[in-house]
PDB file of N, CA and C in Angstrom:
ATOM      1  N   UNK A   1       0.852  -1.176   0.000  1.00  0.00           N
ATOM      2  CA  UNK A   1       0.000   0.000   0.000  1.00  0.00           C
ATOM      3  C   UNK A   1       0.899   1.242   0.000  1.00  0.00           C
ATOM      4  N   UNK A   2       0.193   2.143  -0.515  1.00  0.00           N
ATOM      5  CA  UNK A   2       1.731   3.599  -1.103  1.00  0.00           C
ATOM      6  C   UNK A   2       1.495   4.197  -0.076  1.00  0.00           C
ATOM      7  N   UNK A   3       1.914   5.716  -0.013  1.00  0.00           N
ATOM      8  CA  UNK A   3       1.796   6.390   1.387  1.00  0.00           C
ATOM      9  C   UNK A   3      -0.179   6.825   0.764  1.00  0.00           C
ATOM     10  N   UNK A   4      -0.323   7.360  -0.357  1.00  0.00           N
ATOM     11  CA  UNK A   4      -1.482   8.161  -0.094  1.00  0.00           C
ATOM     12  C   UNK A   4      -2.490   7.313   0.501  1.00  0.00           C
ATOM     13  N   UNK A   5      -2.793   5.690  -0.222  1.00  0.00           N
ATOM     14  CA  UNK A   5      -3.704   4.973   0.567  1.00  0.00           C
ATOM     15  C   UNK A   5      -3.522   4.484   1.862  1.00  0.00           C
ATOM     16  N   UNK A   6      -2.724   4.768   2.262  1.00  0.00           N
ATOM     17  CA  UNK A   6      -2.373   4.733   3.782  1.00  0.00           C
ATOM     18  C   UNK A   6      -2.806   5.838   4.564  1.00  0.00           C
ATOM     19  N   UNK A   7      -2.710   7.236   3.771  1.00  0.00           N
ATOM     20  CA  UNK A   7      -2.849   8.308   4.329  1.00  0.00           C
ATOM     21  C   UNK A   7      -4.172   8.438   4.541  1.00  0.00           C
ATOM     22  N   UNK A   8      -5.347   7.820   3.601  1.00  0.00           N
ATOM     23  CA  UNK A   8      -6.952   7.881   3.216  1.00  0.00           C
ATOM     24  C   UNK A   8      -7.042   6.983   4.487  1.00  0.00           C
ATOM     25  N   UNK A   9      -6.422   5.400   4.658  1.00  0.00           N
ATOM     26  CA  UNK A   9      -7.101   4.396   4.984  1.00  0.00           C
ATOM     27  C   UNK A   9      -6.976   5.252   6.691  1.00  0.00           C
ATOM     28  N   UNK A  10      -5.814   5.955   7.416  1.00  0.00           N
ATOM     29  CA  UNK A  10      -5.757   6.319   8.702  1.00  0.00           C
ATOM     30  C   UNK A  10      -6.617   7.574   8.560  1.00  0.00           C
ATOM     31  N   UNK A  11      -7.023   8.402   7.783  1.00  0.00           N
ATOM     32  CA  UNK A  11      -8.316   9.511   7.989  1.00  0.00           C
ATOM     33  C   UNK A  11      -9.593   8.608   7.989  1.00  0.00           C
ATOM     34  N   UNK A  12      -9.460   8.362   6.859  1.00  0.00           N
ATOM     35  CA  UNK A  12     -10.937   7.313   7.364  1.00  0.00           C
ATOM     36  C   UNK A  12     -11.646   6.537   8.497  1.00  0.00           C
ATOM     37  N   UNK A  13     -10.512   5.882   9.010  1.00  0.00           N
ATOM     38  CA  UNK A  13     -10.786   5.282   9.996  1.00  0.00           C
ATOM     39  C   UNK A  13     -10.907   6.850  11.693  1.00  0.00           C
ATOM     40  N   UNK A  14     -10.278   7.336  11.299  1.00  0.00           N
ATOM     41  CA  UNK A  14     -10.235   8.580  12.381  1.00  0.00           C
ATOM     42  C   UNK A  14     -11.362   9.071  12.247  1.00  0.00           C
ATOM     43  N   UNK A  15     -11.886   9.437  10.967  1.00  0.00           N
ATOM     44  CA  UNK A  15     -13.349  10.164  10.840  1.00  0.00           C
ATOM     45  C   UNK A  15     -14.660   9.076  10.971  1.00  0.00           C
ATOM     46  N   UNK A  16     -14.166   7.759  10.769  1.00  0.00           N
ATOM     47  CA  UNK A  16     -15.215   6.938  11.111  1.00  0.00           C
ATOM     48  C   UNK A  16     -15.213   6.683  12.963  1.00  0.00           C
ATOM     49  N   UNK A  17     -14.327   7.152  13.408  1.00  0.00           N
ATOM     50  CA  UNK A  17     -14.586   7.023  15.225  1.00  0.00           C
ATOM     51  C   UNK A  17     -15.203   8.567  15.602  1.00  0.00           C
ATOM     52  N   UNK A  18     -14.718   9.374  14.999  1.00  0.00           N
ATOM     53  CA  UNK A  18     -14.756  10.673  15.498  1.00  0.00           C
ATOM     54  C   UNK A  18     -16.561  11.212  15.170  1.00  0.00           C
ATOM     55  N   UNK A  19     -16.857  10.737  13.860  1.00  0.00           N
ATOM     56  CA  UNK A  19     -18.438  10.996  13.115  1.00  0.00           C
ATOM     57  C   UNK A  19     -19.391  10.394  14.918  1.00  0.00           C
ATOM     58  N   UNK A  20     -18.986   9.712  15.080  1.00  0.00           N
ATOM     59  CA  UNK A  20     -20.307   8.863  16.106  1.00  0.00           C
ATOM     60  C   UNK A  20     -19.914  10.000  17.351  1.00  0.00           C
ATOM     61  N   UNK A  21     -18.975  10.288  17.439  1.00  0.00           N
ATOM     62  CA  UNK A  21     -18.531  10.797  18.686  1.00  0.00           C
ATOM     63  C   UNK A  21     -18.893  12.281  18.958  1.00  0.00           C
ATOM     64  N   UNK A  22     -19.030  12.648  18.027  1.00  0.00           N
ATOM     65  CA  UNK A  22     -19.471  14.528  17.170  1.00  0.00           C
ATOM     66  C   UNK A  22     -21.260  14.032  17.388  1.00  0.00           C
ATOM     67  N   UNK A  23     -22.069  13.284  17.064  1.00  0.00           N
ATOM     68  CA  UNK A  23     -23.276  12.854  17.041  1.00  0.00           C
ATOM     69  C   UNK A  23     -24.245  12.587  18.327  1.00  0.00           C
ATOM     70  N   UNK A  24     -23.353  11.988  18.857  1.00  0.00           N
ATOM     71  CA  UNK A  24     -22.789  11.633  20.637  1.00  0.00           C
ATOM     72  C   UNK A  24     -23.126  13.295  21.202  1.00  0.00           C
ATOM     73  N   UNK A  25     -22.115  13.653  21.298  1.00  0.00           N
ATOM     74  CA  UNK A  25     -21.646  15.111  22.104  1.00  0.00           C
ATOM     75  C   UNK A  25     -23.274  15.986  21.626  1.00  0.00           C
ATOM     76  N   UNK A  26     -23.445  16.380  20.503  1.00  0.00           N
ATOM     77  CA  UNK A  26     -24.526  17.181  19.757  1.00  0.00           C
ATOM     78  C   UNK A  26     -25.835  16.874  20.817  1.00  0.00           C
ATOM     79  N   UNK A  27     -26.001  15.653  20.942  1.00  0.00           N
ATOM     80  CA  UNK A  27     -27.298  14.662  21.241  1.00  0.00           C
ATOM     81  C   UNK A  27     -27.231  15.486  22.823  1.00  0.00           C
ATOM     82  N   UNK A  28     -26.113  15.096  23.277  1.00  0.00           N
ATOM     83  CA  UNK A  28     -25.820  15.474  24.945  1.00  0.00           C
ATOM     84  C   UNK A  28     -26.143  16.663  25.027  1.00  0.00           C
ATOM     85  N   UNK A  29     -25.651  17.673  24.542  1.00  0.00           N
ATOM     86  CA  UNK A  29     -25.853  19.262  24.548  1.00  0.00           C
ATOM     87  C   UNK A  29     -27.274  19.685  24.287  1.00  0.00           C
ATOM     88  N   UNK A  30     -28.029  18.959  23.615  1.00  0.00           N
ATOM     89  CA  UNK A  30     -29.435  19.537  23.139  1.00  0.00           C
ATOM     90  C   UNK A  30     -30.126  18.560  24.100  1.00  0.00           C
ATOM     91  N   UNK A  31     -30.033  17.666  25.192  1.00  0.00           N
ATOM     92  CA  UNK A  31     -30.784  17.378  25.769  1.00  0.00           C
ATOM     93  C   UNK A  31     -30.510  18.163  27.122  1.00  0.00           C
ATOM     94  N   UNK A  32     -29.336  18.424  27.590  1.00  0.00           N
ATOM     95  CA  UNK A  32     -28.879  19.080  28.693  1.00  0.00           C
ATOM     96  C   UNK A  32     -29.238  20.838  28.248  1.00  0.00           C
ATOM     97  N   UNK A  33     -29.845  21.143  27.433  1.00  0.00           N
ATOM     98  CA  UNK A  33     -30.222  22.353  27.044  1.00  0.00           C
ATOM     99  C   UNK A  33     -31.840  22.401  26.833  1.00  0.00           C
ATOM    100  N   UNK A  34     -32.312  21.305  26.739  1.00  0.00           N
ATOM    101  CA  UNK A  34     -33.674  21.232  27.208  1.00  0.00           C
ATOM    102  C   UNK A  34     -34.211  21.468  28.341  1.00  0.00           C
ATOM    103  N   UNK A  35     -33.138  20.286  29.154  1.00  0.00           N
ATOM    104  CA  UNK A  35     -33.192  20.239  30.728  1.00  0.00           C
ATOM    105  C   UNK A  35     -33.157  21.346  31.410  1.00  0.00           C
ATOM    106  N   UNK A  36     -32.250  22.115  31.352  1.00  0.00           N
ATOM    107  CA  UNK A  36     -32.019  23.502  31.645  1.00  0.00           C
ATOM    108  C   UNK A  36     -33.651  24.830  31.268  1.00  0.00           C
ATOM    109  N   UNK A  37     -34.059  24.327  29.991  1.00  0.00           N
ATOM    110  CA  UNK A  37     -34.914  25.421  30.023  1.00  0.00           C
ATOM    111  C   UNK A  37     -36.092  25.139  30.621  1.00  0.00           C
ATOM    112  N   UNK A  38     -36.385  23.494  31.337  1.00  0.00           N
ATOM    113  CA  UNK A  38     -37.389  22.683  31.992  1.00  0.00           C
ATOM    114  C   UNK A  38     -36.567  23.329  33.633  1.00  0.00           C
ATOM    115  N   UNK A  39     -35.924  23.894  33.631  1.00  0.00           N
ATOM    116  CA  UNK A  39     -35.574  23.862  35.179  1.00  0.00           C
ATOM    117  C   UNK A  39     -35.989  25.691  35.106  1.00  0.00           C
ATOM    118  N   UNK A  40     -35.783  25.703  34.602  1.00  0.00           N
ATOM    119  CA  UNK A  40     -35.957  27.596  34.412  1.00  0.00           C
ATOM    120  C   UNK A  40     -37.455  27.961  34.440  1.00  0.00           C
ATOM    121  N   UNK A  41     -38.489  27.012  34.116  1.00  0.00           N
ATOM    122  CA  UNK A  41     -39.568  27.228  33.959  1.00  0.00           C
ATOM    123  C   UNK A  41     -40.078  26.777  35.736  1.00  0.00           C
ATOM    124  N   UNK A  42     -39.387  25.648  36.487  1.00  0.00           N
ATOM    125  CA  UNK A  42     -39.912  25.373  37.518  1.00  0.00           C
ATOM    126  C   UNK A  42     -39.781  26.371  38.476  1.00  0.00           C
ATOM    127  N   UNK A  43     -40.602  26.772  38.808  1.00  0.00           N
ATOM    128  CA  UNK A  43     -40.434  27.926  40.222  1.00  0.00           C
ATOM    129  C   UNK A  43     -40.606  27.220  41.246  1.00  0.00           C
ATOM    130  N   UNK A  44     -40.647  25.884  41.799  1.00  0.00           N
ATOM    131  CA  UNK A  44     -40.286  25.493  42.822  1.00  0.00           C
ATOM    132  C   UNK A  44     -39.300  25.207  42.920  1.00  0.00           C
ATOM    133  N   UNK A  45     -38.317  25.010  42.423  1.00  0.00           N
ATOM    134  CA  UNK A  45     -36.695  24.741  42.059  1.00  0.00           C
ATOM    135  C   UNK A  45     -36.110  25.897  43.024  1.00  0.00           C
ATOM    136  N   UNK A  46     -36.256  27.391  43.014  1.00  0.00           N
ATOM    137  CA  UNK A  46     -35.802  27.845  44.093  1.00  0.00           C
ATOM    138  C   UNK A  46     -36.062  27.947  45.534  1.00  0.00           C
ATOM    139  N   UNK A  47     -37.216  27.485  45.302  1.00  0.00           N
ATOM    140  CA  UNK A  47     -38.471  27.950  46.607  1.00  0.00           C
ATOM    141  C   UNK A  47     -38.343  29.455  46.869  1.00  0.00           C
ATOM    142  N   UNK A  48     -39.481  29.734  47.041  1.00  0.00           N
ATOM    143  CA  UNK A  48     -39.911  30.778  47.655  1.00  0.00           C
ATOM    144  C   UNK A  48     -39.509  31.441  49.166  1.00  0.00           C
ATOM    145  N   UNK A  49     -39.164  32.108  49.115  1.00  0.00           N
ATOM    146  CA  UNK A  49     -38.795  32.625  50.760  1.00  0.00           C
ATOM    147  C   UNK A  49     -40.264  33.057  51.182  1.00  0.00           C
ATOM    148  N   UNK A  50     -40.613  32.397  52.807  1.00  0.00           N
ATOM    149  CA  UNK A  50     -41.476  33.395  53.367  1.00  0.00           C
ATOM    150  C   UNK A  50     -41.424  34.329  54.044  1.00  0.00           C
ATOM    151  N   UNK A  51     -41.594  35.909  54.098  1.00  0.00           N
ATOM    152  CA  UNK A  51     -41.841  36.825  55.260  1.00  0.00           C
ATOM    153  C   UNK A  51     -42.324  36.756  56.216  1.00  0.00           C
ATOM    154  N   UNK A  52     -41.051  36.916  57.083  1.00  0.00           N
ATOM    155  CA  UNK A  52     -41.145  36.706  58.938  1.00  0.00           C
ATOM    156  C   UNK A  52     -41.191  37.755  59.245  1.00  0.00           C
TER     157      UNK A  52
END
């Protein structure tokens, strides 16, 4: 095998681990950014102080 198909066969394989992993991360961020705007909406999450 010459250098260039060597050079394809080690990107390839790098972009075939890295593609799932980029897909992965994306997935995480837009659910932890949901979560966040579900916590922002709860007003019992801080509680309320009462006046003494």
């Amino acid at each position: 095998m010459n250098e260039v198909g060597m050079g394809l066969t080690i990107a390839g394989i790098a972009v075939g681990i890295a593609f799932p992993l980029m897909i992965t991360h994306y997935r995480r961020e837009r659910q932890r950014a949901r979560l966040m705007q579900r916590l922002d909406h709860f007003t019992g999450w801080y509680g309320k102080r009462r006046k003494s």
